[in-house]
C-alpha atoms as a PDB file:
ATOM      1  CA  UNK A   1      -1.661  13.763   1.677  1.00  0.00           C
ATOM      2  CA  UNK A   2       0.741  12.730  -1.253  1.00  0.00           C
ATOM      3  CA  UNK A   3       0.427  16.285  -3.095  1.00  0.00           C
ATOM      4  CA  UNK A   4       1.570  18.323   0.189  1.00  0.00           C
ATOM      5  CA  UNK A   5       2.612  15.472   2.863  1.00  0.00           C
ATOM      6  CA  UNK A   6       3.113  17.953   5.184  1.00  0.00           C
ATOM      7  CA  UNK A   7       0.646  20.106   5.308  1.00  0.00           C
ATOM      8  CA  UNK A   8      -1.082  16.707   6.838  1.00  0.00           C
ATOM      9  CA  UNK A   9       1.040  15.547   9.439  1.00  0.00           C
ATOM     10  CA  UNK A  10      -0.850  12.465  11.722  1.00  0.00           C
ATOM     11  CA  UNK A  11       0.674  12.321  15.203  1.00  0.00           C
ATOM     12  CA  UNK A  12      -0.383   9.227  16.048  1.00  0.00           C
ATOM     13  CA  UNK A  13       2.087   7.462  13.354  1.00  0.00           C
ATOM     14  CA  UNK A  14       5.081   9.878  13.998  1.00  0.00           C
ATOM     15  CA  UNK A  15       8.213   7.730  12.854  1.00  0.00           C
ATOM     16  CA  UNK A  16       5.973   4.499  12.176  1.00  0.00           C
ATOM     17  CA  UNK A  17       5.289   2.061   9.609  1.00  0.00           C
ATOM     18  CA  UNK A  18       1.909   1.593   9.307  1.00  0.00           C
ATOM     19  CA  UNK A  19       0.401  -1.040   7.529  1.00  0.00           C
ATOM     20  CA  UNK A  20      -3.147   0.235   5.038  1.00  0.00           C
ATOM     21  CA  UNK A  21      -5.403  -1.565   2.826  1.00  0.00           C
ATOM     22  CA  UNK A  22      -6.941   0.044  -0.518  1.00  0.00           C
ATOM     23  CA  UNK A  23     -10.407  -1.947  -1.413  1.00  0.00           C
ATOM     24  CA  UNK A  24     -12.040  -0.955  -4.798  1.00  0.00           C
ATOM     25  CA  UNK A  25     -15.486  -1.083  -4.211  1.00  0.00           C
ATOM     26  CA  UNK A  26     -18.709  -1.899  -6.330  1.00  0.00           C
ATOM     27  CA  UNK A  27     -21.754   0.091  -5.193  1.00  0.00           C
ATOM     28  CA  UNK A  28     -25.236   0.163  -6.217  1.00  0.00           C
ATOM     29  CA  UNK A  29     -27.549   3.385  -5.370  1.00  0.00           C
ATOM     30  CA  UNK A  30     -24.412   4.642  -3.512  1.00  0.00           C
ATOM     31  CA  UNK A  31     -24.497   1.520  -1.379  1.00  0.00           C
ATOM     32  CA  UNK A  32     -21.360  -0.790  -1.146  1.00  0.00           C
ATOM     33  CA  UNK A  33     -21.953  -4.344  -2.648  1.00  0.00           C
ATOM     34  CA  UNK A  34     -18.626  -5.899  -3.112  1.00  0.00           C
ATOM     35  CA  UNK A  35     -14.852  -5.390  -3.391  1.00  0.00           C
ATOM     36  CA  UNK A  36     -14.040  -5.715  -7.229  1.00  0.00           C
ATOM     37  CA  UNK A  37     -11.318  -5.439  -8.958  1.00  0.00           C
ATOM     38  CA  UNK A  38      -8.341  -5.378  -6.310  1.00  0.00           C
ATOM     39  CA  UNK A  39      -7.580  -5.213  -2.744  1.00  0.00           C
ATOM     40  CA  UNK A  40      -4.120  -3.835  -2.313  1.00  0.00           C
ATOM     41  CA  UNK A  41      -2.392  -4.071   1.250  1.00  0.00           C
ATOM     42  CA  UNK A  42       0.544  -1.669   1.871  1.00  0.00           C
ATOM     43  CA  UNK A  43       3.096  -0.307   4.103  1.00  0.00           C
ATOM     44  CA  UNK A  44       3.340   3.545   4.826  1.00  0.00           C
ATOM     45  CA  UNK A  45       6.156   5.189   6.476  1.00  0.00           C
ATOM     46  CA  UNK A  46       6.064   8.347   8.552  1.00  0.00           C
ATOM     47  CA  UNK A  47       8.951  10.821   9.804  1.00  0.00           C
ATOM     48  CA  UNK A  48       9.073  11.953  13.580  1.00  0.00           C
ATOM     49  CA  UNK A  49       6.485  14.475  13.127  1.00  0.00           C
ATOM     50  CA  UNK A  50       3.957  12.098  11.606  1.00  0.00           C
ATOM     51  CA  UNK A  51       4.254  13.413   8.107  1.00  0.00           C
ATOM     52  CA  UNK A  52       4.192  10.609   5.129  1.00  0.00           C
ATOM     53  CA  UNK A  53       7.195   9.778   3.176  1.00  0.00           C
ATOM     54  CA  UNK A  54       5.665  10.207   0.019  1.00  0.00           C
ATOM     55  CA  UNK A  55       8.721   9.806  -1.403  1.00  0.00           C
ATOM     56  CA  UNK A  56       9.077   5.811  -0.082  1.00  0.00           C
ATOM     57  CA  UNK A  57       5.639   5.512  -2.177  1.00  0.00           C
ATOM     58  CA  UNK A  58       6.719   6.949  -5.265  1.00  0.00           C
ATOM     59  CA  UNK A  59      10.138   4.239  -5.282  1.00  0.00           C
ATOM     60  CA  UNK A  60       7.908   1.750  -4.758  1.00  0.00           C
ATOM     61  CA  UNK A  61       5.736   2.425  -7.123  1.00  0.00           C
ATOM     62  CA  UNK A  62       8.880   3.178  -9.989  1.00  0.00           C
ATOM     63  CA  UNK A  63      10.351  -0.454  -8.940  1.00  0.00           C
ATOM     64  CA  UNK A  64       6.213  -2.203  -9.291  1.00  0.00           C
ATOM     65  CA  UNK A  65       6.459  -0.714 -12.701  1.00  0.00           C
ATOM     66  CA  UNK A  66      10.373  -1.636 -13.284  1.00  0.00           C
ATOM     67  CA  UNK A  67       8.904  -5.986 -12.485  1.00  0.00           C
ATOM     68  CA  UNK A  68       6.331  -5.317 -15.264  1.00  0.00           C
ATOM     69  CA  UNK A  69       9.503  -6.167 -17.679  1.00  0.00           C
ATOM     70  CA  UNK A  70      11.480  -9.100 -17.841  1.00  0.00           C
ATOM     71  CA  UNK A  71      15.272  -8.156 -16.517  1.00  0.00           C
ATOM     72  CA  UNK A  72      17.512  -9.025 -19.121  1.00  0.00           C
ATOM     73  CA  UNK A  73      21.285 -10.443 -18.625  1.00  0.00           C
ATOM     74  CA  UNK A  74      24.121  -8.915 -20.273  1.00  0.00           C
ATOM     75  CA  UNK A  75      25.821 -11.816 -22.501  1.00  0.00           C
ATOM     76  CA  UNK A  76      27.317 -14.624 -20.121  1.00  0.00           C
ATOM     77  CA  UNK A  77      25.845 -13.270 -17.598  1.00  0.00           C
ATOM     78  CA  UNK A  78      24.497 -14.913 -14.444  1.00  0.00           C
ATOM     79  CA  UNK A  79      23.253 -12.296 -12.213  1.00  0.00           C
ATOM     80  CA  UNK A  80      20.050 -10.697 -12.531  1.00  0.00           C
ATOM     81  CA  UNK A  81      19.611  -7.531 -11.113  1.00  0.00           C
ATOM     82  CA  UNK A  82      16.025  -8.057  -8.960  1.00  0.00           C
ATOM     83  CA  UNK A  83      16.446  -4.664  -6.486  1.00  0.00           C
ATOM     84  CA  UNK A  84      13.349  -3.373  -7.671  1.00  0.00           C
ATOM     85  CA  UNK A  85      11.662  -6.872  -6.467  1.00  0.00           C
ATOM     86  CA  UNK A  86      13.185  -6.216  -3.083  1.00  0.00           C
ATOM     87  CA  UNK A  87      11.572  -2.260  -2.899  1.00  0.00           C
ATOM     88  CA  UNK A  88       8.723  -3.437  -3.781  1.00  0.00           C
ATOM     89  CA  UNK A  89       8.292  -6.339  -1.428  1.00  0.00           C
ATOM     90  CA  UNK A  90       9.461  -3.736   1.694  1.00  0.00           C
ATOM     91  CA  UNK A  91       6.362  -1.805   1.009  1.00  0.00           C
ATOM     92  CA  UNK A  92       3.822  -4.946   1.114  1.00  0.00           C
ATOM     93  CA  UNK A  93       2.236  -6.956   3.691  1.00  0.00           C
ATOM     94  CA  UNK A  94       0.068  -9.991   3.851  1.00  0.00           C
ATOM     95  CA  UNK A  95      -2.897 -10.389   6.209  1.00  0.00           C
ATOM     96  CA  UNK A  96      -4.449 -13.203   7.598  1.00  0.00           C
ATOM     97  CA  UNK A  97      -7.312 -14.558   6.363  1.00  0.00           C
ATOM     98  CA  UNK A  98      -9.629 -13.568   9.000  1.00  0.00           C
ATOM     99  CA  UNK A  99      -7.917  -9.945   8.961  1.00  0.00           C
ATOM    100  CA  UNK A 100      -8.603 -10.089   5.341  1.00  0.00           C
ATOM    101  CA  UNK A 101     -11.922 -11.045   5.441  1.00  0.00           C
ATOM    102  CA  UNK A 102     -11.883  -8.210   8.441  1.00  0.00           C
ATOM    103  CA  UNK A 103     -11.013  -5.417   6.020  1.00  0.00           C
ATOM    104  CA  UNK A 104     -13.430  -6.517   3.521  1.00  0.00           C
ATOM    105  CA  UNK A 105     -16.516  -6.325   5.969  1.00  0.00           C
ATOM    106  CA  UNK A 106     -15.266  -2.954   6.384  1.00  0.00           C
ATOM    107  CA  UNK A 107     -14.726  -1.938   2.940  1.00  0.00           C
ATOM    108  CA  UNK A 108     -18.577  -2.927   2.374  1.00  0.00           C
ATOM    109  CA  UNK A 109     -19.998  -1.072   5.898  1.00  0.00           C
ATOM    110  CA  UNK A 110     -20.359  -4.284   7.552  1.00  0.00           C
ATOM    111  CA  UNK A 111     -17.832  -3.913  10.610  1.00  0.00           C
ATOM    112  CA  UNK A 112     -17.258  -0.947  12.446  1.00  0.00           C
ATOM    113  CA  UNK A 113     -13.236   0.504  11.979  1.00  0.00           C
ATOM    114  CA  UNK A 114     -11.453   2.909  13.786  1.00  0.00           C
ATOM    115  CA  UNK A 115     -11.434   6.547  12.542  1.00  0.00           C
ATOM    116  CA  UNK A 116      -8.311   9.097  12.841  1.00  0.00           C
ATOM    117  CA  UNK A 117      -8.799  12.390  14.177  1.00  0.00           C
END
């Protein structure tokens, strides 16, 4: 989907935001046995034909990168400039715990999700 967005357009989510989760998971003899690692939740946006703005990813992911380094102030300065906090923030979401604990069930076959067609 992020090499050629369009070419896999999802209906369902035309001009959405959809919230995902991305669960690294440990598995032994190709069975899952725990998330490791990191469990990421995120916010996807589609246009009005259900095709993902891979572009909204890739700012977000340029302003993750741009809070890896300390912002510095010009001399006398007071302001810090913190937009890339903000872009990242808008594509982030925080679940519940029982949602969370939800998702990992999933992420390990435990609990049943919905599929897309």
């Amino acid at each position: 989907m992020l090499s050629d967005p369009s070419a896999h357009p999802i209906p369902q989510f035309a001009a959405r935001r959809v919230r995902g989760a991305e669960a690294v998971v440990e598995q032994d003899h190709r069975r899952p046995v725990k998330v490791i690692i990191r469990l990421v939740f995120f916010m996807l946006a589609f246009n009005e034909r259900g095709v993902l703005d891979a572009d909204a990813i890739m700012r977000q992911a340029g302003a993750a990168f741009d809070t890896l380094h300390p912002q510095t102030r010009s001399k006398g300065s007071t302001v810090l400039d913190t937009q890339s906090r903000f872009v990242v923030s808008g594509g982030r979401w925080k679940p519940t715990p029982v949602l969370e604990a939800e998702i990992r069930a999933a992420a390990l076959g435990k609990q049943k999700c919905p599929v897309l067609k």
